[in-house]
Protein backbone atom coordinates (compact mmCIF):
# COMPACT_ATOMS: atom_id res chain seq x y z
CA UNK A 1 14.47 31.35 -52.18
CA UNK A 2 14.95 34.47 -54.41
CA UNK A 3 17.53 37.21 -53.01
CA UNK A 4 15.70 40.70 -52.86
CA UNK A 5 18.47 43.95 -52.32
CA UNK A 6 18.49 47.56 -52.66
CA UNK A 7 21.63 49.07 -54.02
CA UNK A 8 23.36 52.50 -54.06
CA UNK A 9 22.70 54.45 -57.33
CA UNK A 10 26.65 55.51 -58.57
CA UNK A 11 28.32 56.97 -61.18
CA UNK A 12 29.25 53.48 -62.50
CA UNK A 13 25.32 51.99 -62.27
CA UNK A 14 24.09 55.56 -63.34
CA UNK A 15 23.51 54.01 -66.94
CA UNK A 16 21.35 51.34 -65.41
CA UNK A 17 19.26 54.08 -64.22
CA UNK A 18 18.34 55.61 -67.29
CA UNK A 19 17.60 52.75 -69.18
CA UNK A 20 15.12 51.27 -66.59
CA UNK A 21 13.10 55.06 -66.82
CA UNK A 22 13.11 54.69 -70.94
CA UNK A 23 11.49 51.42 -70.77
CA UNK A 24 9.16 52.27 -67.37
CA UNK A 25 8.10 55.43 -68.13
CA UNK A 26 6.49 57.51 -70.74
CA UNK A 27 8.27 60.74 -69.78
CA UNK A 28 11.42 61.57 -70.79
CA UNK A 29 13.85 62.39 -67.95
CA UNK A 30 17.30 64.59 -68.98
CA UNK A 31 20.25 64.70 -67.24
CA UNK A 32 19.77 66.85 -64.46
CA UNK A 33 17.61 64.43 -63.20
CA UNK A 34 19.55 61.78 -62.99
CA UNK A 35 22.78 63.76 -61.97
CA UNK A 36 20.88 64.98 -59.07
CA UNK A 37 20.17 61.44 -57.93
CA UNK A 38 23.93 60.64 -57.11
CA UNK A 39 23.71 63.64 -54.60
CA UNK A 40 19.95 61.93 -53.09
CA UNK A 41 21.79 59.03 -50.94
CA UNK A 42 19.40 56.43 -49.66
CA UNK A 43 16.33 58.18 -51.26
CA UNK A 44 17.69 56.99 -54.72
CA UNK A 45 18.06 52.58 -54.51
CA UNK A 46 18.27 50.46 -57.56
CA UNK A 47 16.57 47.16 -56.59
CA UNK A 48 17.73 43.68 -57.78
CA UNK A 49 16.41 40.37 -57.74
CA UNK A 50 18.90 37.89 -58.09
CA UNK A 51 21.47 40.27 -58.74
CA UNK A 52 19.09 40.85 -61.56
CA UNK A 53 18.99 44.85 -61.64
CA UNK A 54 14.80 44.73 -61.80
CA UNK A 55 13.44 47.83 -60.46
CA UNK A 56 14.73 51.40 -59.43
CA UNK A 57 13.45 54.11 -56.91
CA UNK A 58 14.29 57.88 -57.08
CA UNK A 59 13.34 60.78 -54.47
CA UNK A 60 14.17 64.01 -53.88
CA UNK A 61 13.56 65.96 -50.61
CA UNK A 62 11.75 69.17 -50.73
CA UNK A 63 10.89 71.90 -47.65
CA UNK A 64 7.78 71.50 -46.29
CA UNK A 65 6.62 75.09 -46.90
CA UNK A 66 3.55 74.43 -44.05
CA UNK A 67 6.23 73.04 -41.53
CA UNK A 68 9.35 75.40 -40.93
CA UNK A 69 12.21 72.97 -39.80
CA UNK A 70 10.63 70.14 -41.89
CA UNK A 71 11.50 68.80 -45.48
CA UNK A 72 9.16 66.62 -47.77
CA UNK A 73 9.92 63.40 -50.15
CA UNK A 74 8.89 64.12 -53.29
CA UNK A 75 8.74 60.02 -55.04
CA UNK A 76 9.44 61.00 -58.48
CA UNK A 77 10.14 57.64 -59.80
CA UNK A 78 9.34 53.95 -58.81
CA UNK A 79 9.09 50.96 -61.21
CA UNK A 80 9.47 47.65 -62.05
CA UNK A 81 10.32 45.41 -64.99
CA UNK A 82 7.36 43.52 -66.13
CA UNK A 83 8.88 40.18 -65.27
CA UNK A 84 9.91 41.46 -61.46
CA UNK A 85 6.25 42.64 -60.79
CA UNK A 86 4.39 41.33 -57.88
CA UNK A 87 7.37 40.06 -56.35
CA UNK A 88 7.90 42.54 -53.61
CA UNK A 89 10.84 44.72 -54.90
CA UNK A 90 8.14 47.70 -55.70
CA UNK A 91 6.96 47.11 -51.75
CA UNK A 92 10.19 46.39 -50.78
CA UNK A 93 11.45 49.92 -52.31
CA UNK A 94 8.50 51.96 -50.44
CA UNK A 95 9.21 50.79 -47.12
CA UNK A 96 13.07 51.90 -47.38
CA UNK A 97 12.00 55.40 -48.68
CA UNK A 98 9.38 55.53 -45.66
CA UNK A 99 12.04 54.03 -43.38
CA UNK A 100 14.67 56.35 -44.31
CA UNK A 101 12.13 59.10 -44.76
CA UNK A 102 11.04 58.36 -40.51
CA UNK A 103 14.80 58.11 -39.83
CA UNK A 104 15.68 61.54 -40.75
CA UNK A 105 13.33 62.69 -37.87
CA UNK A 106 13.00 66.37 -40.47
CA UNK A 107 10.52 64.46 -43.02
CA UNK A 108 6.21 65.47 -42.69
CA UNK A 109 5.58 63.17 -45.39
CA UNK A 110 6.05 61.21 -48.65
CA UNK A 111 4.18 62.11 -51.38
CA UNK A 112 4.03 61.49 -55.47
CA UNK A 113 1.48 61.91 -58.72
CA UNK A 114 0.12 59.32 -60.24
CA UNK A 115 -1.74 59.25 -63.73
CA UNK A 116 -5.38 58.99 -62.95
CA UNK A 117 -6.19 56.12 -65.07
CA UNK A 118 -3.28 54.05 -63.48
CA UNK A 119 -5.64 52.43 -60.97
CA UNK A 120 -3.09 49.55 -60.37
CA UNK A 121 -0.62 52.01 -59.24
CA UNK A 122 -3.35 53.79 -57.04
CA UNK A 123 -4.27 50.48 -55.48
CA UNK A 124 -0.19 49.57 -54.60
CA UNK A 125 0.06 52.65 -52.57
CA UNK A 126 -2.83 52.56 -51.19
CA UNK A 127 -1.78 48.91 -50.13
CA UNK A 128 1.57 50.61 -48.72
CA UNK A 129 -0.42 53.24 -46.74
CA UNK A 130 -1.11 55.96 -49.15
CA UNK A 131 -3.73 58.26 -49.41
CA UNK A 132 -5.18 60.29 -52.26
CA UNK A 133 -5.38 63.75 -51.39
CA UNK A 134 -6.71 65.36 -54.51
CA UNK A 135 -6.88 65.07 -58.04
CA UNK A 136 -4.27 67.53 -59.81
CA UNK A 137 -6.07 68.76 -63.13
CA UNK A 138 -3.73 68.97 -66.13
CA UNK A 139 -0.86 67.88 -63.77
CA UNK A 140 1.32 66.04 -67.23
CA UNK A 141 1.89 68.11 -70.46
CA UNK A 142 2.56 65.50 -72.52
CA UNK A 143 0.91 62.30 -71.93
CA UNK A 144 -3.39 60.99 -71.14
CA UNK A 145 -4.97 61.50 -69.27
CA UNK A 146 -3.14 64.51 -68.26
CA UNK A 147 -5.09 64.48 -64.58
CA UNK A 148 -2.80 62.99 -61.69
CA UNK A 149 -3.50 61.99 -58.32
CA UNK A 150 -1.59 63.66 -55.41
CA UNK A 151 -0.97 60.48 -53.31
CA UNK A 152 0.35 61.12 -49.86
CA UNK A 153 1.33 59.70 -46.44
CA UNK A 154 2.02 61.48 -43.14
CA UNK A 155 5.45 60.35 -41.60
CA UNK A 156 4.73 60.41 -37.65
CA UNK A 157 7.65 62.20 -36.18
């Protein structure tokens, strides 16, 4: 039976990091990002399978403008090597951010963009309990389409 674990993203795995988002995504991310992720705790998890490193998640919480008191979880990042799809560790990575996100008994919801032609990505949250909210015209700068999905779920406090 094949081990699935979240780790802690550190200084000393930080490298790991960035070279899973050059291969999984077609944005470039520069180091503020990924400095800021040592400060995001359990909203930042590298995932391994096997002790395979396979997968990564990375967050950042946000106020909720709309609910004083409250903060929101922005998903900025969640992928998979190609090999390690359809294995869990993307599922297994949503329900920690939505378990942590319900723990912290401050967080309305957790919400993310996805590409608008990236229907299997649409379908997996929608599979985790995701909703599309709107359609963000012109939401990426770089890449096509450049529309995005806001994709949402309420935490219930």
């Amino acid at each position: 039976m094949a081990l699935l674990d979240l780790g802690d993203v550190t200084h000393n795995n930080l490298g790991q990091v960035r070279k899973l988002h050059s291969v999984l995504f077609p944005v470039h991310y520069g180091d503020k990002f990924f400095s800021d992720l040592l400060e995001a705790g359990e909203f930042a998890k590298l995932a391994y399978y096997n002790d395979v490193c396979a997968g990564t998640v990375c967050c950042r919480k946000e106020k909720d403008e709309s609910k004083t008191g409250f903060y929101k979880v922005y998903l900025m990042t969640l992928g998979v090597l190609e090999p390690y799809r359809h294995l869990t560790l993307g599922s297994k990575m949503v329900q920690h951010i939505l378990e942590q996100a319900k723990l912290a008994k401050d967080v309305s919801c957790v919400y993310l963009h996805v590409q608008t032609s990236n229907s299997a990505a649409v379908e997996f949250y929608k599979k985790n309990g995701f909703e599309t909210v709107e359609t963000v015209k012109d939401y990426y700068k770089n890449i096509e389409p450049r529309d995005a999905f806001l994709v949402l779920k309420t935490i219930e406090q």
